[in-house]
PDB file of N, CA and C in Angstrom:
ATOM      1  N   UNK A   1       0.830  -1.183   0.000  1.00  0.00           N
ATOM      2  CA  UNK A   1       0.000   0.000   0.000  1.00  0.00           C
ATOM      3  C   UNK A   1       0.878   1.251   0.000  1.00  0.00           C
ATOM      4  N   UNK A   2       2.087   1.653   0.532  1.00  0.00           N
ATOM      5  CA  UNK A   2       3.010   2.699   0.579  1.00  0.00           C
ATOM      6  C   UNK A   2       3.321   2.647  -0.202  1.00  0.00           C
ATOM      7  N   UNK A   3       3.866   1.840  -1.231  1.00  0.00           N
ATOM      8  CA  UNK A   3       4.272   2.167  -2.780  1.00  0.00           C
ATOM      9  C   UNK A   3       2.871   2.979  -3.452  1.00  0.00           C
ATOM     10  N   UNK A   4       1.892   2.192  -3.344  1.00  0.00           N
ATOM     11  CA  UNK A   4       1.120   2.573  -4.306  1.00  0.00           C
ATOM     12  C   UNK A   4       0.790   3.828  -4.042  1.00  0.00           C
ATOM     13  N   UNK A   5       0.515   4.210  -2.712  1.00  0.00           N
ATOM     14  CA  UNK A   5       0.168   5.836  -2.596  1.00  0.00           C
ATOM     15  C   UNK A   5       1.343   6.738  -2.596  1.00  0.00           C
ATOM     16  N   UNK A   6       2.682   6.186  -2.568  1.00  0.00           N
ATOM     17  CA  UNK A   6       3.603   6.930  -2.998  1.00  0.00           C
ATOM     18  C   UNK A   6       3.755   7.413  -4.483  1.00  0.00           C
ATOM     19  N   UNK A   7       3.626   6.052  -5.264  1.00  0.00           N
ATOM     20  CA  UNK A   7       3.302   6.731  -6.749  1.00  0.00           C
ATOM     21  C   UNK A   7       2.500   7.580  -6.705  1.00  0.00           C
ATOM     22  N   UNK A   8       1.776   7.393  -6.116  1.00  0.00           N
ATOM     23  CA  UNK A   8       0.183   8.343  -6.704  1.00  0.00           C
ATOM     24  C   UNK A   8       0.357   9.607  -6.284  1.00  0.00           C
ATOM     25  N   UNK A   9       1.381   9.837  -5.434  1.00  0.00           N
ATOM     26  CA  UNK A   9       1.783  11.196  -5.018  1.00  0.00           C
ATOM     27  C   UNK A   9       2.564  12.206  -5.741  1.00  0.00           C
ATOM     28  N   UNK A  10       3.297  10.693  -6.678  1.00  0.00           N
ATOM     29  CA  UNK A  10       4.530  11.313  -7.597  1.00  0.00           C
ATOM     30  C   UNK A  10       3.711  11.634  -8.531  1.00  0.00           C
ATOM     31  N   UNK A  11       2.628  10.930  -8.983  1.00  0.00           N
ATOM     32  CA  UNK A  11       1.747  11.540 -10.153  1.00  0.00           C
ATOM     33  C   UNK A  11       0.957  12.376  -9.943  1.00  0.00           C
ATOM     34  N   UNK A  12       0.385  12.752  -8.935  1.00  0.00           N
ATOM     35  CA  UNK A  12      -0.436  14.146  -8.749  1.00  0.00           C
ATOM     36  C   UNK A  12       0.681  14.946  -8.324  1.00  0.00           C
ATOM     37  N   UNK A  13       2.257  15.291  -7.946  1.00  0.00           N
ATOM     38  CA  UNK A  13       2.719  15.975  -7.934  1.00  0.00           C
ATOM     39  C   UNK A  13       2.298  16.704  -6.796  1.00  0.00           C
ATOM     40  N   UNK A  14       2.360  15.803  -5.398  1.00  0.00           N
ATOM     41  CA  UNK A  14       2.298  15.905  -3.587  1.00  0.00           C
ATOM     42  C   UNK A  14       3.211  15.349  -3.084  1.00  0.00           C
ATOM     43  N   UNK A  15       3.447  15.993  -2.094  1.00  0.00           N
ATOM     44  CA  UNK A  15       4.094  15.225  -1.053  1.00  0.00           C
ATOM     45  C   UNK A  15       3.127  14.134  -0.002  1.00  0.00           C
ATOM     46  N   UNK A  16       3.518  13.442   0.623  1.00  0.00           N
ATOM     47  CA  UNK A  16       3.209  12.824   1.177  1.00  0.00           C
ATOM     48  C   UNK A  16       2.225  13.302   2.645  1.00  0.00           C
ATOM     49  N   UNK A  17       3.198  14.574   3.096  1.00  0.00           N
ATOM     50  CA  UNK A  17       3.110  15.273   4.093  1.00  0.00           C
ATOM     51  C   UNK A  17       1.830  16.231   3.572  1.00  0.00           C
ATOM     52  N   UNK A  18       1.719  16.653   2.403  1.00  0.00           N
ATOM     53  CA  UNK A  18       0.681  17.835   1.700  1.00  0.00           C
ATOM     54  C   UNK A  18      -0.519  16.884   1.394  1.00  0.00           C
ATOM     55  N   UNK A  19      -0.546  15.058   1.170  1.00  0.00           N
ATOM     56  CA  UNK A  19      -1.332  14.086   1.101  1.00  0.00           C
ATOM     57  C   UNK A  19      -2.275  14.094   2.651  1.00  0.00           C
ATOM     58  N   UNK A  20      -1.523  13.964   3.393  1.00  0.00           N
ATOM     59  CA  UNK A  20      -1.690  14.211   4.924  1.00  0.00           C
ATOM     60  C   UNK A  20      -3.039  15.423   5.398  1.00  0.00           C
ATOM     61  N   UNK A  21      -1.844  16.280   4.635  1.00  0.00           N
ATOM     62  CA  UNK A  21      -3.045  17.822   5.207  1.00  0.00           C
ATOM     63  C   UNK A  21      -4.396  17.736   4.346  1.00  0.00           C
ATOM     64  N   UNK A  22      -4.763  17.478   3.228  1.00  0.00           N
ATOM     65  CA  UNK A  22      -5.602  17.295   2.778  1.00  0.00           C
ATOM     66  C   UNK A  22      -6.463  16.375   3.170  1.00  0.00           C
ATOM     67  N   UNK A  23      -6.146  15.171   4.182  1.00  0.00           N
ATOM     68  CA  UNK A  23      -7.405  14.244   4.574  1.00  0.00           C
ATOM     69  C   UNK A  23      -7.225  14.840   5.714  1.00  0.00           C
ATOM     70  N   UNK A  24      -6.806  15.680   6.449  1.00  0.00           N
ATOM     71  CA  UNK A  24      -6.988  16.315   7.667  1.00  0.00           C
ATOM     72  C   UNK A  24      -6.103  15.920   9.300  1.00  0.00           C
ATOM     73  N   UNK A  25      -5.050  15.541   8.221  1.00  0.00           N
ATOM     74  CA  UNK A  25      -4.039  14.513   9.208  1.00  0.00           C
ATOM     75  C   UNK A  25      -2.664  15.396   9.136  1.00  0.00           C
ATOM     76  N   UNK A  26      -1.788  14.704  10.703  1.00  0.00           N
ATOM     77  CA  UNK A  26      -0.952  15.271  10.670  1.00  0.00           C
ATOM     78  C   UNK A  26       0.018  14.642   9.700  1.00  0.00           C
ATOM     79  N   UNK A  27       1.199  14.835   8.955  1.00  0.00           N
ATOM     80  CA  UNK A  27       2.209  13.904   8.209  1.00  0.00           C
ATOM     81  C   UNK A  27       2.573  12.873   9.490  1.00  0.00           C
ATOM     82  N   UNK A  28       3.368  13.086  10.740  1.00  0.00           N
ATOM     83  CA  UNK A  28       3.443  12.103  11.523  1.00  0.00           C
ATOM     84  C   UNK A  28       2.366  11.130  11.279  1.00  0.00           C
ATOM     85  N   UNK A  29       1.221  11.149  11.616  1.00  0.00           N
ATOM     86  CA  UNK A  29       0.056  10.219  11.801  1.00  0.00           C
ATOM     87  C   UNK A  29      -0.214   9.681  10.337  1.00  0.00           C
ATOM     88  N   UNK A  30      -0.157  10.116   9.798  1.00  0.00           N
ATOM     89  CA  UNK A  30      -0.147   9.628   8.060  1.00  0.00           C
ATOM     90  C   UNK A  30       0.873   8.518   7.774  1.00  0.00           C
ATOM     91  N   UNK A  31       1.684   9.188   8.246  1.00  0.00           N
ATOM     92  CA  UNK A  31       3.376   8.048   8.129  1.00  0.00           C
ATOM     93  C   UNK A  31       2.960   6.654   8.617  1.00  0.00           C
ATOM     94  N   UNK A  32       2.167   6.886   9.621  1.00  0.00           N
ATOM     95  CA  UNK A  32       2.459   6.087  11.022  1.00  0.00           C
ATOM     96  C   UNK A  32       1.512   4.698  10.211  1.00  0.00           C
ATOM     97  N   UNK A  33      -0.159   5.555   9.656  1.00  0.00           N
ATOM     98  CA  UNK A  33      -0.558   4.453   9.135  1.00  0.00           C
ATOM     99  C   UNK A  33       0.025   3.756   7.390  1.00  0.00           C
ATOM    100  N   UNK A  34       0.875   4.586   6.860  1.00  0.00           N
ATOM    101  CA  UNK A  34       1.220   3.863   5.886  1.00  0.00           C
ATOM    102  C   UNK A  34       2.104   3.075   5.876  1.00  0.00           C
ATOM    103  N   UNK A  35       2.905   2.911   7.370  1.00  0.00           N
ATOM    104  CA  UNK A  35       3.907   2.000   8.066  1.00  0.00           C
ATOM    105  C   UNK A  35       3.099   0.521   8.265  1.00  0.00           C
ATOM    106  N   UNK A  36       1.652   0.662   8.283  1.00  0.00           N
ATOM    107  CA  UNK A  36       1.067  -0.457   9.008  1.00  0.00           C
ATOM    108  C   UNK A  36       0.214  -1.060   7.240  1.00  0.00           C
ATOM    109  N   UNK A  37      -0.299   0.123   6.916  1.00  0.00           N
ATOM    110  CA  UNK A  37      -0.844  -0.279   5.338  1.00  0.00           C
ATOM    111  C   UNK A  37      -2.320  -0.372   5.790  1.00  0.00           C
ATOM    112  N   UNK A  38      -2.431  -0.164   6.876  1.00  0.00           N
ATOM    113  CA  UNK A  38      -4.039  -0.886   7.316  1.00  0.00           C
ATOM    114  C   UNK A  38      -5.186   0.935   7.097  1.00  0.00           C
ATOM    115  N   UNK A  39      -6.043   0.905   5.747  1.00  0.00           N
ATOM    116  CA  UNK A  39      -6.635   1.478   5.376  1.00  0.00           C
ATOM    117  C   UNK A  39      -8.102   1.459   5.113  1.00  0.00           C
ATOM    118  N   UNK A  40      -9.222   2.175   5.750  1.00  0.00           N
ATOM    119  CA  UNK A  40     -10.616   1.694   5.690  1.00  0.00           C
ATOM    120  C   UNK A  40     -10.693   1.668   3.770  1.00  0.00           C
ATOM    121  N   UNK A  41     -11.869   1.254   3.423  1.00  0.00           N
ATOM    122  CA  UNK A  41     -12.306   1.648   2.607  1.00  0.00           C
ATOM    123  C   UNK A  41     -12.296   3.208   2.362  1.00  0.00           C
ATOM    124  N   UNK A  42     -12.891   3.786   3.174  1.00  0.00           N
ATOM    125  CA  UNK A  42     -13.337   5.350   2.743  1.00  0.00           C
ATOM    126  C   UNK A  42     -11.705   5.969   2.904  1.00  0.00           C
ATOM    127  N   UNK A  43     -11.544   5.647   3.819  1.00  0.00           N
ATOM    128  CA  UNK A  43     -10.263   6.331   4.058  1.00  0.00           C
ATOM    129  C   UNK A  43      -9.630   6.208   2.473  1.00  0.00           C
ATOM    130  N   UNK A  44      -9.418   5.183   1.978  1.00  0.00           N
ATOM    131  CA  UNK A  44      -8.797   5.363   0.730  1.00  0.00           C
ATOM    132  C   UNK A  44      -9.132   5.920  -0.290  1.00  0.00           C
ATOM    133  N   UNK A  45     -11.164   5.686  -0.036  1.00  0.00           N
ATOM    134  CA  UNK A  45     -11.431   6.521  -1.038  1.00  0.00           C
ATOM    135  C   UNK A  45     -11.191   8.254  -1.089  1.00  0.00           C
ATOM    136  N   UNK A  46     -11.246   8.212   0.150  1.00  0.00           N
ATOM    137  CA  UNK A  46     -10.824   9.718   0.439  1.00  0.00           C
ATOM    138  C   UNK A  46      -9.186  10.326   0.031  1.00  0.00           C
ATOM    139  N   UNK A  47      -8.153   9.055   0.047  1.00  0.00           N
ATOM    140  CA  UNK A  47      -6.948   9.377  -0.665  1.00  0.00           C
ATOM    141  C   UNK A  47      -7.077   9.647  -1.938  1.00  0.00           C
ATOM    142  N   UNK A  48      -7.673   8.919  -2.875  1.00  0.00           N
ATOM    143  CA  UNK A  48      -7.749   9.038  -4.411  1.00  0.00           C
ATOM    144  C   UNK A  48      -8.515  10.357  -4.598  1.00  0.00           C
ATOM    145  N   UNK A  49      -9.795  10.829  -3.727  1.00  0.00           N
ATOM    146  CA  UNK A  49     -10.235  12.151  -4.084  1.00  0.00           C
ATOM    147  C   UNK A  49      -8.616  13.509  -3.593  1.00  0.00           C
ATOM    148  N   UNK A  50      -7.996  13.146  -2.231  1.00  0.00           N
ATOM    149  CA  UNK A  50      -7.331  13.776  -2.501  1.00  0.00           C
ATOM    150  C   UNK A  50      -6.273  14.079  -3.586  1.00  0.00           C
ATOM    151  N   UNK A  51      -5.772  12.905  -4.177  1.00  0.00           N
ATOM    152  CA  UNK A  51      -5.199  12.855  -5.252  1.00  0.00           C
ATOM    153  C   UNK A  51      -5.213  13.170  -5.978  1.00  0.00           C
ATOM    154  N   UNK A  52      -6.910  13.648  -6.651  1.00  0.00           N
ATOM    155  CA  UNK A  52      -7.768  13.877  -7.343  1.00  0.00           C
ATOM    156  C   UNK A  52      -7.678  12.708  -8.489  1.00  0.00           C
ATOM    157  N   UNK A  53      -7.855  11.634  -7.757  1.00  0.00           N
ATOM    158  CA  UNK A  53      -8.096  10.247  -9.021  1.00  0.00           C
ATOM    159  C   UNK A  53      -9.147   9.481  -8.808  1.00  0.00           C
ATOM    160  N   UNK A  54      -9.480   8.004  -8.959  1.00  0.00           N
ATOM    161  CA  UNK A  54     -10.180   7.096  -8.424  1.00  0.00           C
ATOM    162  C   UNK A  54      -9.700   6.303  -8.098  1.00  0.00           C
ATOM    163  N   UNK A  55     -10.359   5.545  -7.166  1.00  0.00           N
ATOM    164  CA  UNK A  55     -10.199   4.155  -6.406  1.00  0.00           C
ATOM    165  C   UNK A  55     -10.368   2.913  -7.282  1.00  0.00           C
ATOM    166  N   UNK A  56      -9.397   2.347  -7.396  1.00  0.00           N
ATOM    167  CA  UNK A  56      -9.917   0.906  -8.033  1.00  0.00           C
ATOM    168  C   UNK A  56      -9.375  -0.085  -7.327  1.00  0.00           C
ATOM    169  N   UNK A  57     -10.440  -0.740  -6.846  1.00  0.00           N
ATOM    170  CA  UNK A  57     -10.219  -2.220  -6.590  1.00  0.00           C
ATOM    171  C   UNK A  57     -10.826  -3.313  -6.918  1.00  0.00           C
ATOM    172  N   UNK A  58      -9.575  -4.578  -6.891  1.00  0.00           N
ATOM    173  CA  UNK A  58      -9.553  -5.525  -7.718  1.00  0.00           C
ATOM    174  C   UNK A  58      -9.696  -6.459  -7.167  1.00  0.00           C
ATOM    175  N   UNK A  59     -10.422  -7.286  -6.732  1.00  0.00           N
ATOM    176  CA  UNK A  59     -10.705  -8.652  -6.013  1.00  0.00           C
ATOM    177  C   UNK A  59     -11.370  -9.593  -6.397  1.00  0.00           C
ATOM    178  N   UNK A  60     -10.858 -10.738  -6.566  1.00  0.00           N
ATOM    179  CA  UNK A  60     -11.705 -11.640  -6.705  1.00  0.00           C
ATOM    180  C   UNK A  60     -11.422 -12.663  -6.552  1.00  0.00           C
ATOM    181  N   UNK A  61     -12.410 -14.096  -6.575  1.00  0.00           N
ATOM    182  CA  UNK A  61     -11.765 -15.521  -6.163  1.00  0.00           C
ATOM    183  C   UNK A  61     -12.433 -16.550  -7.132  1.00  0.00           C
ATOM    184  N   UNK A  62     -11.716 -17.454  -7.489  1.00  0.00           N
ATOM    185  CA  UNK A  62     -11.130 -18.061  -8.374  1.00  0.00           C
ATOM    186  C   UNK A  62     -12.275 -19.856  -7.893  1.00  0.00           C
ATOM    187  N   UNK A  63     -12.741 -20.450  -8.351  1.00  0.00           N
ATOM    188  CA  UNK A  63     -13.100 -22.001  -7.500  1.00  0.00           C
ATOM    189  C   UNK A  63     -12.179 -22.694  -7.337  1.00  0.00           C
ATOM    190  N   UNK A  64     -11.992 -23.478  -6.616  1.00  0.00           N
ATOM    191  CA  UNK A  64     -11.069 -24.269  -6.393  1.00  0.00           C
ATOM    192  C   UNK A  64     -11.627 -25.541  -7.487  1.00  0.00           C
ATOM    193  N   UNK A  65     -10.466 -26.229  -7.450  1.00  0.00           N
ATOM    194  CA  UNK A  65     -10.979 -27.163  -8.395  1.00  0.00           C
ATOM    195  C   UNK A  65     -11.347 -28.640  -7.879  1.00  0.00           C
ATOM    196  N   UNK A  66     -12.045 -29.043  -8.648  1.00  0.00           N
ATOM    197  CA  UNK A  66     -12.858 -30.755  -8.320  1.00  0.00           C
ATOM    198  C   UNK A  66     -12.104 -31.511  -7.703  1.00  0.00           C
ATOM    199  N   UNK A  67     -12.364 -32.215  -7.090  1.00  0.00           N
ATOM    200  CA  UNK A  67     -11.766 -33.281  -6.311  1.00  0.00           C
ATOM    201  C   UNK A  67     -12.411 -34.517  -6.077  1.00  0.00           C
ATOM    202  N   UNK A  68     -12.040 -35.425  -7.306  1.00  0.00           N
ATOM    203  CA  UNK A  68     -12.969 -36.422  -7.796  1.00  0.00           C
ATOM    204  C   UNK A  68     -12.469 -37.812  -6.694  1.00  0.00           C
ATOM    205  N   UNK A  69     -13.902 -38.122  -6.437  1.00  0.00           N
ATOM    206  CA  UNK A  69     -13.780 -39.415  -5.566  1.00  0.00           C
ATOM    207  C   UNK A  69     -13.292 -40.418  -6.232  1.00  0.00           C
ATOM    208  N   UNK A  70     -11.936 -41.006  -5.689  1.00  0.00           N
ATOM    209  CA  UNK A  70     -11.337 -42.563  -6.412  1.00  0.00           C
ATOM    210  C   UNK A  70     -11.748 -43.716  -5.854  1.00  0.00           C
TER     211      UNK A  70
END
C-alpha cells in the first residue's frame, strides 16, 4: 500500500506530508498508518479524491478445483 500511494503522489505531484493535510491529518500520523498499510475503505477513497483520481479495486476468487472421488 506505501508504494502505491507513494506513486500516486509522484503523479499528482504531492508530497506525502501535503497528502496528509488534505485528509486532515498530521504527516506524523499519516506516516504512522502507511507504516502499518491498514486502510478503511473510505479512508482510501478519500486518498484518491485527494489525489484527485479514483479508487480501483480488484478482487476476486477463483473455485477451487474438483476433487474427484477414487
Amino acid at each position: 500500500m506505501y508504494i502505491m500511494i507513494e506513486h500516486a503522489c509522484v503523479d499528482a505531484g504531492i508530497t506525502k506530508a501535503e497528502l496528509a493535510r488534505r485528509l486532515g491529518m498530521t504527516p506524523q500520523a499519516f506516516y504512522q498508518r502507511l507504516t502499518t498499510g491498514k486502510f478503511t475503505y473510505n479512508e482510501l477513497t478519500a486518498i484518491a479524491n485527494a489525489l484527485g483520481g479514483t479508487l480501483y479495486i480488484n478482487i476476486g476468487f477463483a473455485p477451487a478445483p474438483a476433487i474427484e472421488n477414487q
